[in-house]
PDB file of N, CA and C in Angstrom:
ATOM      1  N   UNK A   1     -32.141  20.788  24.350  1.00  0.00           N
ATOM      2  CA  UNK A   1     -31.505  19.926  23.363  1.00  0.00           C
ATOM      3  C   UNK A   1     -32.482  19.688  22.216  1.00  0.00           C
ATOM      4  N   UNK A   2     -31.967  19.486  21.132  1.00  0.00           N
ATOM      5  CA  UNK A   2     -32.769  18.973  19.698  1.00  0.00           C
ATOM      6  C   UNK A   2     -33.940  17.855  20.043  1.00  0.00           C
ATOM      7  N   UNK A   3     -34.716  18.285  19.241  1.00  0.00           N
ATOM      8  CA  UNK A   3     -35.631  16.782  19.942  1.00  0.00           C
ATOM      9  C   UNK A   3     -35.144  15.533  18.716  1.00  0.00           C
ATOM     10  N   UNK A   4     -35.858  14.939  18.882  1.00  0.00           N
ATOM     11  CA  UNK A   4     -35.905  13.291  18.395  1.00  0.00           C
ATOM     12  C   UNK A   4     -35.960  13.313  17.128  1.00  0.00           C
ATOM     13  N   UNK A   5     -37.071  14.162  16.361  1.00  0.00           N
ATOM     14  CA  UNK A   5     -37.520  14.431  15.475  1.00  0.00           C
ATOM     15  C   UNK A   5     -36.340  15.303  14.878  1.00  0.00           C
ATOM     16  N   UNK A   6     -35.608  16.379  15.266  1.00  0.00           N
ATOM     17  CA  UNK A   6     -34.974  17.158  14.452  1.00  0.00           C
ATOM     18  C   UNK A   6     -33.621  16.442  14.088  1.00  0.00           C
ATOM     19  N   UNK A   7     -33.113  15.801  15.459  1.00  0.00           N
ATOM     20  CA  UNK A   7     -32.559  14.726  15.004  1.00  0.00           C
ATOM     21  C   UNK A   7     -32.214  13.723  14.028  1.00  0.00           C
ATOM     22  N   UNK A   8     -33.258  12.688  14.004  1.00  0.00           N
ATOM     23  CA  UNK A   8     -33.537  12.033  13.064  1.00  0.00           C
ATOM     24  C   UNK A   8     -33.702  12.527  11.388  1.00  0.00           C
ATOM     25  N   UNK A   9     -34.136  13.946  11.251  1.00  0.00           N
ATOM     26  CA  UNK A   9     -34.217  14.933  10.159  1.00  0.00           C
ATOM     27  C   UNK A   9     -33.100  14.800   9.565  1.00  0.00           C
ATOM     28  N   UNK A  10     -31.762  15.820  10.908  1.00  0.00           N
ATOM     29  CA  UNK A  10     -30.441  15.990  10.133  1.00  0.00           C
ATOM     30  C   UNK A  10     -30.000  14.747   9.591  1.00  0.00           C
ATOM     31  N   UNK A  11     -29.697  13.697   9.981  1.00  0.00           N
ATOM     32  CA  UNK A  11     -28.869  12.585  10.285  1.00  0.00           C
ATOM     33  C   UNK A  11     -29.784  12.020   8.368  1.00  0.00           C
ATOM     34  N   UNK A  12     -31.182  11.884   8.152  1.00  0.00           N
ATOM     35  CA  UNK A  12     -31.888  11.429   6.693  1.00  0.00           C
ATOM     36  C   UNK A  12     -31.538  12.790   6.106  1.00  0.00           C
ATOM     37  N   UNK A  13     -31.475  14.203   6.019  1.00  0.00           N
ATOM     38  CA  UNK A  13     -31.297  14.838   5.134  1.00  0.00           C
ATOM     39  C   UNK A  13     -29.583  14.320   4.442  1.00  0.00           C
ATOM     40  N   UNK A  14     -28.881  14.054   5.393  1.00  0.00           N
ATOM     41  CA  UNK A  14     -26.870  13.922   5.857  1.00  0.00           C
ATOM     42  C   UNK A  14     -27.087  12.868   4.186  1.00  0.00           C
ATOM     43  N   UNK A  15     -27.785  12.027   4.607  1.00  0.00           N
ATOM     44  CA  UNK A  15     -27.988  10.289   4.146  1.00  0.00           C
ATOM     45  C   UNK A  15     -28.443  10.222   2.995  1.00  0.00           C
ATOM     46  N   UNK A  16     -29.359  11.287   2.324  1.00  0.00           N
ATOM     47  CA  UNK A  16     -30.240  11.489   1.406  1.00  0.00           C
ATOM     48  C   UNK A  16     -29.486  11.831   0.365  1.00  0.00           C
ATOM     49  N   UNK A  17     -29.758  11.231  -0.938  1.00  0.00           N
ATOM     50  CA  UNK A  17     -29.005  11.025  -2.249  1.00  0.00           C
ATOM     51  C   UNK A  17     -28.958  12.674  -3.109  1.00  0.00           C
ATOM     52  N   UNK A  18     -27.734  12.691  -2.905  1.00  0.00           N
ATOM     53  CA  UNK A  18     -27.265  13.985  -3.407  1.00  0.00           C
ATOM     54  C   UNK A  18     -28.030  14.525  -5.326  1.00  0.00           C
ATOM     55  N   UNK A  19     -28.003  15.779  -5.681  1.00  0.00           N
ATOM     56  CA  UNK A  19     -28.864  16.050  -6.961  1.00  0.00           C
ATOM     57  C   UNK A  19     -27.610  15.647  -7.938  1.00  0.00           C
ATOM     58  N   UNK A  20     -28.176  14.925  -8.984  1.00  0.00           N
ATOM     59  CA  UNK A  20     -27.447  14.760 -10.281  1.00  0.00           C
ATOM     60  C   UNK A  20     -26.336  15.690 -10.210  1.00  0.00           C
ATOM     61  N   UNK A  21     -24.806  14.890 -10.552  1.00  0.00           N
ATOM     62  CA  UNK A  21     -24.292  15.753 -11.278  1.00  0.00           C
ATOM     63  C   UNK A  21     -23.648  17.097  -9.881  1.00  0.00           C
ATOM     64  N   UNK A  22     -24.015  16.639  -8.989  1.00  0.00           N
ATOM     65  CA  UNK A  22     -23.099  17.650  -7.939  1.00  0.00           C
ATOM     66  C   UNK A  22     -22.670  16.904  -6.363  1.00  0.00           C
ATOM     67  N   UNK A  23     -21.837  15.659  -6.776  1.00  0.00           N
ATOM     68  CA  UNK A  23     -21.192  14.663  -6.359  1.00  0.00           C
ATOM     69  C   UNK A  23     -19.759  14.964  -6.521  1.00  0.00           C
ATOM     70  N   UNK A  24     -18.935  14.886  -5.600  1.00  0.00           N
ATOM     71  CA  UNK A  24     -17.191  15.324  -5.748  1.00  0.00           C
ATOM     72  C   UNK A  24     -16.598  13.724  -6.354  1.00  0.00           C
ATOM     73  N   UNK A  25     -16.781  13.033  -6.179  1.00  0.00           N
ATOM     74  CA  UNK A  25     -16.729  11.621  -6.477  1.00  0.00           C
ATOM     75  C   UNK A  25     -16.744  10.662  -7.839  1.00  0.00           C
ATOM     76  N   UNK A  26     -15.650  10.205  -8.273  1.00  0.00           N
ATOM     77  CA  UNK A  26     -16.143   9.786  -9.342  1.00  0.00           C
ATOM     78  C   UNK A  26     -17.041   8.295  -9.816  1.00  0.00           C
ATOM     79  N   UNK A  27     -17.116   7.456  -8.760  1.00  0.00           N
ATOM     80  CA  UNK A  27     -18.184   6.251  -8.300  1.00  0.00           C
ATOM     81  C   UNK A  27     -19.346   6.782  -9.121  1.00  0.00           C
ATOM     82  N   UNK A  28     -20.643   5.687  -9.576  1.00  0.00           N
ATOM     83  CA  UNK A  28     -21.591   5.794  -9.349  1.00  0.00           C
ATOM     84  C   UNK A  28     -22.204   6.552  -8.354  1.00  0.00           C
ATOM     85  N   UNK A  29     -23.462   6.925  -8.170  1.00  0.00           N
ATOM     86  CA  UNK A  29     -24.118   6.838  -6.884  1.00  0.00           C
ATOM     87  C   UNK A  29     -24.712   5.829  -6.251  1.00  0.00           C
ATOM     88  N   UNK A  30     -24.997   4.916  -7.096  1.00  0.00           N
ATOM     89  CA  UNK A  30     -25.494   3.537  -6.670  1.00  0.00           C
ATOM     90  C   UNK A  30     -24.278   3.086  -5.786  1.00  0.00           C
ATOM     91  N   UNK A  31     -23.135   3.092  -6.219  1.00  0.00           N
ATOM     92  CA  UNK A  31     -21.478   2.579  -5.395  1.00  0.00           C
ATOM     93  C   UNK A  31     -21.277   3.343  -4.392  1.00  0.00           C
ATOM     94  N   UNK A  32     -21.600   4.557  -4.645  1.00  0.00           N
ATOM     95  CA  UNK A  32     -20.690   5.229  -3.451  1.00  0.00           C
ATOM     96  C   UNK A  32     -21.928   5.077  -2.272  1.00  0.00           C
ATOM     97  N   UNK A  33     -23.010   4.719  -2.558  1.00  0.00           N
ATOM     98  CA  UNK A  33     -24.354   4.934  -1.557  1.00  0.00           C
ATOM     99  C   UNK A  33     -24.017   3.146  -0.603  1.00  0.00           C
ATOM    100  N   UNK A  34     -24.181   2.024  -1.551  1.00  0.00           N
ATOM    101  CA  UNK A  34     -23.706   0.426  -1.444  1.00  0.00           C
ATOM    102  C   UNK A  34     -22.433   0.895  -0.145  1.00  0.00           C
ATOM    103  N   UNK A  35     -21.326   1.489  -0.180  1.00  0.00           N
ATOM    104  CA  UNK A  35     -20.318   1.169   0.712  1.00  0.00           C
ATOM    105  C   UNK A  35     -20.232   2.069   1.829  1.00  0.00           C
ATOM    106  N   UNK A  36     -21.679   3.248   1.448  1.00  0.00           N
ATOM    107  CA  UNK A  36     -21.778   4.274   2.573  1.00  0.00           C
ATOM    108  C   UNK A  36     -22.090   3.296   4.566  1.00  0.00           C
ATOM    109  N   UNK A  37     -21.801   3.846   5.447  1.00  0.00           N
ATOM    110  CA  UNK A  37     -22.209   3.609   6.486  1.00  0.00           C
ATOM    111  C   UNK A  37     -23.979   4.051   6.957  1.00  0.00           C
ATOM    112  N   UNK A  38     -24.381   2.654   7.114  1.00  0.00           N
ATOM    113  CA  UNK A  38     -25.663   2.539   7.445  1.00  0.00           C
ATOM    114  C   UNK A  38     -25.914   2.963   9.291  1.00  0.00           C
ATOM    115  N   UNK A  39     -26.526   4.166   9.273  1.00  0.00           N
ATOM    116  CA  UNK A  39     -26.532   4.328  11.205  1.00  0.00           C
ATOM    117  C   UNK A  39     -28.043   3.938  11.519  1.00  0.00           C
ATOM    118  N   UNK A  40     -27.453   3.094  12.503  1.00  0.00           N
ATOM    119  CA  UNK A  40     -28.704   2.284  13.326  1.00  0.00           C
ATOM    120  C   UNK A  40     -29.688   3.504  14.168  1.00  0.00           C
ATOM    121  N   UNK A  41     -30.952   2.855  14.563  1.00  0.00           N
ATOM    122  CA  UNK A  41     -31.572   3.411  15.730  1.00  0.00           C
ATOM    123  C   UNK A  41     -30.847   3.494  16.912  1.00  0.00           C
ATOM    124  N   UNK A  42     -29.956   2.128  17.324  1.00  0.00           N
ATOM    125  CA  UNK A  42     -29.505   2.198  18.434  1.00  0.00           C
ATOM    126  C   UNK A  42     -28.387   3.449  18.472  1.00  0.00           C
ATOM    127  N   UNK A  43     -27.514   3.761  17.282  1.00  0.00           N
ATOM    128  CA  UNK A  43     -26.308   4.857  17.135  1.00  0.00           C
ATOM    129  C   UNK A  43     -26.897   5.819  17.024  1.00  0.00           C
ATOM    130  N   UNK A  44     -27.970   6.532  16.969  1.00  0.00           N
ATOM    131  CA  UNK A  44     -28.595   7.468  16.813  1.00  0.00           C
ATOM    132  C   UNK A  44     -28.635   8.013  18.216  1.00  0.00           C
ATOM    133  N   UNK A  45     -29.543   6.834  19.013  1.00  0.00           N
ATOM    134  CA  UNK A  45     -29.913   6.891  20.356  1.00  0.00           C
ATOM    135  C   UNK A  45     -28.561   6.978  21.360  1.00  0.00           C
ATOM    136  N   UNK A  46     -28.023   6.456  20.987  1.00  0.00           N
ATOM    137  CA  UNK A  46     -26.353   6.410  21.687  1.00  0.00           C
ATOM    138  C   UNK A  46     -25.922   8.150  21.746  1.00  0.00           C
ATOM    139  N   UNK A  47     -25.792   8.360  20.514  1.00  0.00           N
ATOM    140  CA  UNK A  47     -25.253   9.855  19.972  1.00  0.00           C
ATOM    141  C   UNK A  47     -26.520  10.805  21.090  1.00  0.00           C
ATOM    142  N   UNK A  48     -27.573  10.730  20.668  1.00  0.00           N
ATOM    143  CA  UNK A  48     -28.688  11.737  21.251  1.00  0.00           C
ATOM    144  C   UNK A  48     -28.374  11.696  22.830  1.00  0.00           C
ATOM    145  N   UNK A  49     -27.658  10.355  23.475  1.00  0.00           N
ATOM    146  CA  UNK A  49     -27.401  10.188  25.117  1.00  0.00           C
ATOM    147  C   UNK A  49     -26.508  11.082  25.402  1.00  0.00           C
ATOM    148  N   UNK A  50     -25.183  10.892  24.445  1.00  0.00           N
ATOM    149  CA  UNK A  50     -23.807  11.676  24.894  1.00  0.00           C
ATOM    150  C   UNK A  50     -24.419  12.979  25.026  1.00  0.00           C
ATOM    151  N   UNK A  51     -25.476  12.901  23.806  1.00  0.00           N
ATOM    152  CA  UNK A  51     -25.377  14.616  23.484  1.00  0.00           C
ATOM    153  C   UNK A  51     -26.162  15.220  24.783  1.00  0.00           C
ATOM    154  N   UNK A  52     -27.293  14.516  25.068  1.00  0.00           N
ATOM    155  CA  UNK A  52     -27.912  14.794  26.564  1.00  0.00           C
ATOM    156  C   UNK A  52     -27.219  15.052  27.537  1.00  0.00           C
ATOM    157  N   UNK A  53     -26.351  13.761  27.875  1.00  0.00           N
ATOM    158  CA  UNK A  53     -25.470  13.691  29.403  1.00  0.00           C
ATOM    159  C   UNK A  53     -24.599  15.211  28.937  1.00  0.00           C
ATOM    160  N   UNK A  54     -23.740  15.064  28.053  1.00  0.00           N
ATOM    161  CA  UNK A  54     -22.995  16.733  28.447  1.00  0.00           C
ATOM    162  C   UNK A  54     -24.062  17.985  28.519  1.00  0.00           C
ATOM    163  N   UNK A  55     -24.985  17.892  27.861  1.00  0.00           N
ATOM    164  CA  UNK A  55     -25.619  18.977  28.244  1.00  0.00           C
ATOM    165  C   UNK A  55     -26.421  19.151  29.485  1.00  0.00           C
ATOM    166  N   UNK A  56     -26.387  18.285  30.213  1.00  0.00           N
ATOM    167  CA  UNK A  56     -27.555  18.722  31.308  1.00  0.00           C
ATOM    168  C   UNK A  56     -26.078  18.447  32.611  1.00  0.00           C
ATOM    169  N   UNK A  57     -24.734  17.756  31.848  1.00  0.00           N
ATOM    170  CA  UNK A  57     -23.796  17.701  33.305  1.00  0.00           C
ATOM    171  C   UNK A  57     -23.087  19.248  33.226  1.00  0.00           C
ATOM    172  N   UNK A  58     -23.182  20.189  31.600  1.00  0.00           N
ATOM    173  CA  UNK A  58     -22.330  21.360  32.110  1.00  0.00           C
ATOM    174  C   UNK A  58     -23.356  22.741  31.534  1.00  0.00           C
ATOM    175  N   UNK A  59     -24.309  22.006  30.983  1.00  0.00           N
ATOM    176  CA  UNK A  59     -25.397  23.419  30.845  1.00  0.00           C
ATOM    177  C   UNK A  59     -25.407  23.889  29.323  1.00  0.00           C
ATOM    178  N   UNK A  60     -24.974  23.153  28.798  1.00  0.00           N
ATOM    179  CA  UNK A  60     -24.417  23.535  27.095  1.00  0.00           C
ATOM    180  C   UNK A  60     -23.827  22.575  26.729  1.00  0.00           C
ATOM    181  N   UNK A  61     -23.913  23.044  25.196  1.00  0.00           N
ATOM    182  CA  UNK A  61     -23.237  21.685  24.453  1.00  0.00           C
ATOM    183  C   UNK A  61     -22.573  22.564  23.230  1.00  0.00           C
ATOM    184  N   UNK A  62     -21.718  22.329  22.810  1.00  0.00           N
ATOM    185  CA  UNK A  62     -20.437  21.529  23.264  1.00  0.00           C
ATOM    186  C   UNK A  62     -20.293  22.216  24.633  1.00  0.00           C
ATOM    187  N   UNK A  63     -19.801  21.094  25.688  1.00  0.00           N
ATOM    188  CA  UNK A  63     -19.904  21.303  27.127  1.00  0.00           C
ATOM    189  C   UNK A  63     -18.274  22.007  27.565  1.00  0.00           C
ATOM    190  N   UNK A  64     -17.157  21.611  26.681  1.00  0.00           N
ATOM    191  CA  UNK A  64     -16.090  21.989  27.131  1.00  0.00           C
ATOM    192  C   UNK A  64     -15.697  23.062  26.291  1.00  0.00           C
ATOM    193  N   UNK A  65     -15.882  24.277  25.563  1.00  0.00           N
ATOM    194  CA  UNK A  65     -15.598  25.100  25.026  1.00  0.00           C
ATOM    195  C   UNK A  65     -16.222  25.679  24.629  1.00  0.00           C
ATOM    196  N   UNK A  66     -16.428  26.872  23.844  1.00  0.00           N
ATOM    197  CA  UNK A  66     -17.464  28.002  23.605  1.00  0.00           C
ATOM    198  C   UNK A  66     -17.754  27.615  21.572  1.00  0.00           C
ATOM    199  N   UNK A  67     -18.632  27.140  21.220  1.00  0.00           N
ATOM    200  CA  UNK A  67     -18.624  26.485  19.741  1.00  0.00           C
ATOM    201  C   UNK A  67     -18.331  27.737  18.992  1.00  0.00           C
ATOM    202  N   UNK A  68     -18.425  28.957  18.764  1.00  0.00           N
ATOM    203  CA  UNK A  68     -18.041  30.007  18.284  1.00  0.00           C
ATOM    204  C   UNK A  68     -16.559  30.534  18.285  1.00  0.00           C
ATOM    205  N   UNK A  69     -15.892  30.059  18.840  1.00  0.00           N
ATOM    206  CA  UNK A  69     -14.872  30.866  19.258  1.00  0.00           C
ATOM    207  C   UNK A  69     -13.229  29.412  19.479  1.00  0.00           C
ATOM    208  N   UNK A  70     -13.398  29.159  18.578  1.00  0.00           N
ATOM    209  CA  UNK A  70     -11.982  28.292  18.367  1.00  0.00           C
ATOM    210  C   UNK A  70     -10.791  28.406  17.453  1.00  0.00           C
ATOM    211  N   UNK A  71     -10.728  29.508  18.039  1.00  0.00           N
ATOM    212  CA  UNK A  71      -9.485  30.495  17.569  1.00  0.00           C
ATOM    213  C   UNK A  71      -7.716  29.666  18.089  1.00  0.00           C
ATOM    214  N   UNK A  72      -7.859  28.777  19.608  1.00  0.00           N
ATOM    215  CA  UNK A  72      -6.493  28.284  19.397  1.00  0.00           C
ATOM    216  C   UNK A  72      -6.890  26.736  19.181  1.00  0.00           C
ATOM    217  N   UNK A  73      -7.661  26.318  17.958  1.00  0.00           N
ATOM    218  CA  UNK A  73      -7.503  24.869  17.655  1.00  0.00           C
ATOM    219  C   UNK A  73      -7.506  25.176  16.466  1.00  0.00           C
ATOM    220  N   UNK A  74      -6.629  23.958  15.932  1.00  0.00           N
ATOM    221  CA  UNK A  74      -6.252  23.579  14.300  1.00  0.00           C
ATOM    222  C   UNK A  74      -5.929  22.226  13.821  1.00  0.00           C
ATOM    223  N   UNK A  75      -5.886  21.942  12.800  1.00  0.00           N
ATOM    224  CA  UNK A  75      -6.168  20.592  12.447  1.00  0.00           C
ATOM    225  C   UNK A  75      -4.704  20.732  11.201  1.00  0.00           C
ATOM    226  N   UNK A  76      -3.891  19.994  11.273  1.00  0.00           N
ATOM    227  CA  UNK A  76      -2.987  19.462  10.789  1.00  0.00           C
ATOM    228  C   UNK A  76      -2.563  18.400   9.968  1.00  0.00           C
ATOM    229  N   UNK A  77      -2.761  18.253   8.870  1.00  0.00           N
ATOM    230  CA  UNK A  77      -2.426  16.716   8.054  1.00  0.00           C
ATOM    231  C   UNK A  77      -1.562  16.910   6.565  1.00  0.00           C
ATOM    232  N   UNK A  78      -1.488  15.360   6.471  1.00  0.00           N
ATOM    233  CA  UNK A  78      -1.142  15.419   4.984  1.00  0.00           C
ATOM    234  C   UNK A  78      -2.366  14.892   3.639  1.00  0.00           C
ATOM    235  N   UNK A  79      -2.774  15.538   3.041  1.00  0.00           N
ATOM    236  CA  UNK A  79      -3.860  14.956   2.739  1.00  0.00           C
ATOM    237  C   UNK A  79      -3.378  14.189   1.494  1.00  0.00           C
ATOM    238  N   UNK A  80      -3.536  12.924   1.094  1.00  0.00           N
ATOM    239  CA  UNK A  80      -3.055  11.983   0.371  1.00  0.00           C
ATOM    240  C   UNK A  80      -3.571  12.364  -1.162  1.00  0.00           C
ATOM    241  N   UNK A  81      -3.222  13.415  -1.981  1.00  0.00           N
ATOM    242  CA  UNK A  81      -3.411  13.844  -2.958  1.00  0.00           C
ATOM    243  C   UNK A  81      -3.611  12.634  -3.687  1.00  0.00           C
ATOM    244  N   UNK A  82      -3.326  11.762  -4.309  1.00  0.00           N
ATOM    245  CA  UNK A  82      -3.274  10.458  -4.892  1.00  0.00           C
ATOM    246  C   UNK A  82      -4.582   9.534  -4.956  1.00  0.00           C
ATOM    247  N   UNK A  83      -5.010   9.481  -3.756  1.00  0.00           N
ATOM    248  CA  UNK A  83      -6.023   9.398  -3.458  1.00  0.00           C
ATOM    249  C   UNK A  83      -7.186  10.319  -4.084  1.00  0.00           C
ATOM    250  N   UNK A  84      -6.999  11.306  -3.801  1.00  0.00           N
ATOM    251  CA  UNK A  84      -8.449  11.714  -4.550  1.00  0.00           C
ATOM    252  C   UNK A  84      -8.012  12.377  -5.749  1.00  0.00           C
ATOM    253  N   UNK A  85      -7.274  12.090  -6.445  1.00  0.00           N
ATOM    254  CA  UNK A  85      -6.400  12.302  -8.025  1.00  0.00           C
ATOM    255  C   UNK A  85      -7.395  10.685  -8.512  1.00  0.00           C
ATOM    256  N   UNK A  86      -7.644   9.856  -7.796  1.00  0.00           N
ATOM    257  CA  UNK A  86      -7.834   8.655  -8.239  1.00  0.00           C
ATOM    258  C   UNK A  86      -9.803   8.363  -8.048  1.00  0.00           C
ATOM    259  N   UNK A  87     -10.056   9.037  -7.158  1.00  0.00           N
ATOM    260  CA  UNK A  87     -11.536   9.074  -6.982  1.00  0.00           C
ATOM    261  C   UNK A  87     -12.126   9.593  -6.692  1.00  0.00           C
ATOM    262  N   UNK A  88     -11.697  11.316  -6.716  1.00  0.00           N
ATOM    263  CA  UNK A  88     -12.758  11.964  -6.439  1.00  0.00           C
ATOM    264  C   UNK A  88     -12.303  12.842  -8.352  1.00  0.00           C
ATOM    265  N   UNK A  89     -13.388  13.933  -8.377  1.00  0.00           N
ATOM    266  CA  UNK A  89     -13.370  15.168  -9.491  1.00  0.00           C
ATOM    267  C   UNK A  89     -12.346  16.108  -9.324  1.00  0.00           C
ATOM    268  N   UNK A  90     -11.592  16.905 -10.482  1.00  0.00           N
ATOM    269  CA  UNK A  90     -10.474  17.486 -10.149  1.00  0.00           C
ATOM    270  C   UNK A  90     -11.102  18.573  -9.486  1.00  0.00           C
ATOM    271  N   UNK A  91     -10.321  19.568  -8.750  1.00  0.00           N
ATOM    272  CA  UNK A  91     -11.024  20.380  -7.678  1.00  0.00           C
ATOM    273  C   UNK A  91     -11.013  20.027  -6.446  1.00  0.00           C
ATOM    274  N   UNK A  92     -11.245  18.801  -6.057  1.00  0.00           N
ATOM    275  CA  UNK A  92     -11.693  18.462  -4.411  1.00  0.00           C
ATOM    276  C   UNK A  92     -10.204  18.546  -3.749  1.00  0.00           C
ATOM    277  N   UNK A  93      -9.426  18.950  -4.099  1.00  0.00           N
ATOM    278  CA  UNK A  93      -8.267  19.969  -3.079  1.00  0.00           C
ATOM    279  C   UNK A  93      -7.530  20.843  -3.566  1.00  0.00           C
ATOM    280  N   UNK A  94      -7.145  22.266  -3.157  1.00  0.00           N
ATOM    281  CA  UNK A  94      -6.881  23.076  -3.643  1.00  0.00           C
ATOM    282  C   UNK A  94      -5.652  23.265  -3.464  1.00  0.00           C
ATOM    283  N   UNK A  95      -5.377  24.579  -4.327  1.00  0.00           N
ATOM    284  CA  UNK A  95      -3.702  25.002  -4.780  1.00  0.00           C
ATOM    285  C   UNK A  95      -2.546  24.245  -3.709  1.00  0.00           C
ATOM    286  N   UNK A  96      -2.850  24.660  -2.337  1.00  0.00           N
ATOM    287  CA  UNK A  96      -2.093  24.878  -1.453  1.00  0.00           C
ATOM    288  C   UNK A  96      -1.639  23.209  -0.772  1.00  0.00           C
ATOM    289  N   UNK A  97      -3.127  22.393  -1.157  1.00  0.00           N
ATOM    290  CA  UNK A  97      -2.801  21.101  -0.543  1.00  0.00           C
ATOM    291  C   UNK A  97      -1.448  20.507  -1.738  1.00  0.00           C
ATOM    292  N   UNK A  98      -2.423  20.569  -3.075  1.00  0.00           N
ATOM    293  CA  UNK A  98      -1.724  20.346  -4.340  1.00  0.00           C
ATOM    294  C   UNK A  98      -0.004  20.461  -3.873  1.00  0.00           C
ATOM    295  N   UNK A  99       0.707  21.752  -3.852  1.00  0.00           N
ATOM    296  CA  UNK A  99       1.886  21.965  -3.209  1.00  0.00           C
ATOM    297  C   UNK A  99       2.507  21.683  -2.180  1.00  0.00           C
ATOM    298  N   UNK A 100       1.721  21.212  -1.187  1.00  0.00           N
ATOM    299  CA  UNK A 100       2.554  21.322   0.167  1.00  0.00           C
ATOM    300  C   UNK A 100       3.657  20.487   0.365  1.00  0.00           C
ATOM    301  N   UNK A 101       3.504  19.054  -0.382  1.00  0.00           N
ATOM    302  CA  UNK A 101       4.633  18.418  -0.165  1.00  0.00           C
ATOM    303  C   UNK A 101       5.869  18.853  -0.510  1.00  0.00           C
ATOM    304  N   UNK A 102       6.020  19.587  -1.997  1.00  0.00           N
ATOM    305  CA  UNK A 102       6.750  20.510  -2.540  1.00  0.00           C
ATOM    306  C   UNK A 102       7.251  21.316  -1.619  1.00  0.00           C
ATOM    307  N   UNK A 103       6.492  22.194  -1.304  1.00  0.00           N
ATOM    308  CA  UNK A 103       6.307  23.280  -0.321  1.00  0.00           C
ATOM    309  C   UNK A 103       7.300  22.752   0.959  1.00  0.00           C
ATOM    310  N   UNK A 104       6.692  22.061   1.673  1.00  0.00           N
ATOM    311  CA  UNK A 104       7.483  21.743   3.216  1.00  0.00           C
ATOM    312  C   UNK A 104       8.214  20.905   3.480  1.00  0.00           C
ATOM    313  N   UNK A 105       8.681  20.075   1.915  1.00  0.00           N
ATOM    314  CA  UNK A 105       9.384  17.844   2.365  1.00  0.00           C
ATOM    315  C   UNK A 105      10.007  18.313   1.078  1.00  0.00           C
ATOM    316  N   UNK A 106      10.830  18.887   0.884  1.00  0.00           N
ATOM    317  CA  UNK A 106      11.860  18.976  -0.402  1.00  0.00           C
ATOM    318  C   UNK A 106      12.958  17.929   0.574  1.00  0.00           C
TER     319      UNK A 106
END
């Protein structure tokens, strides 16, 4: 498993204030950073447990499926165009989301 250290890496690189100017968002960065979720030591340590216990109860992690190869899972939604028409940069969803309501709810 990852140690402590590489850990702690991903989770401050995740956290770490994005370069000028290549933000999807139209907020400040000062705003969008203010209402971001702050993760504790203890949620860190929590996360690093789960991630332990499945790996040492099935020998791998992800413990219930092969991470390469998720060919019959899919993810399904409506994504609230409106919403990010209102706060994020134009771009942050493409042609197909743009249409779908069109597309499938006439």
């Amino acid at each position: 498993m990852p140690s402590s250290r590489l850990c702690r890496g991903k989770v401050q690189a995740r956290l770490s204030p994005a370069q000028p100017g290549h933000v999807p968002y139209l907020m400040s960065d000062a705003e969008h950073r203010n209402g971001a979720v702050e993760i504790s030591d203890e949620g860190i340590a929590c996360t690093k447990a789960i991630c332990n216990y499945i790996y040492e109860t099935y020998g791998r992690f992800p413990g219930g499926l092969d991470a390469m190869h998720l060919m019959w899972f899919m993810q399904a939604h409506h994504l609230d165009t409106d919403y990010y028409d209102k706060f994020f940069r134009s771009g942050a969803y493409g042609p197909t989301h743009a249409a779908h309501l069109a597309t499938w709810h006439r």
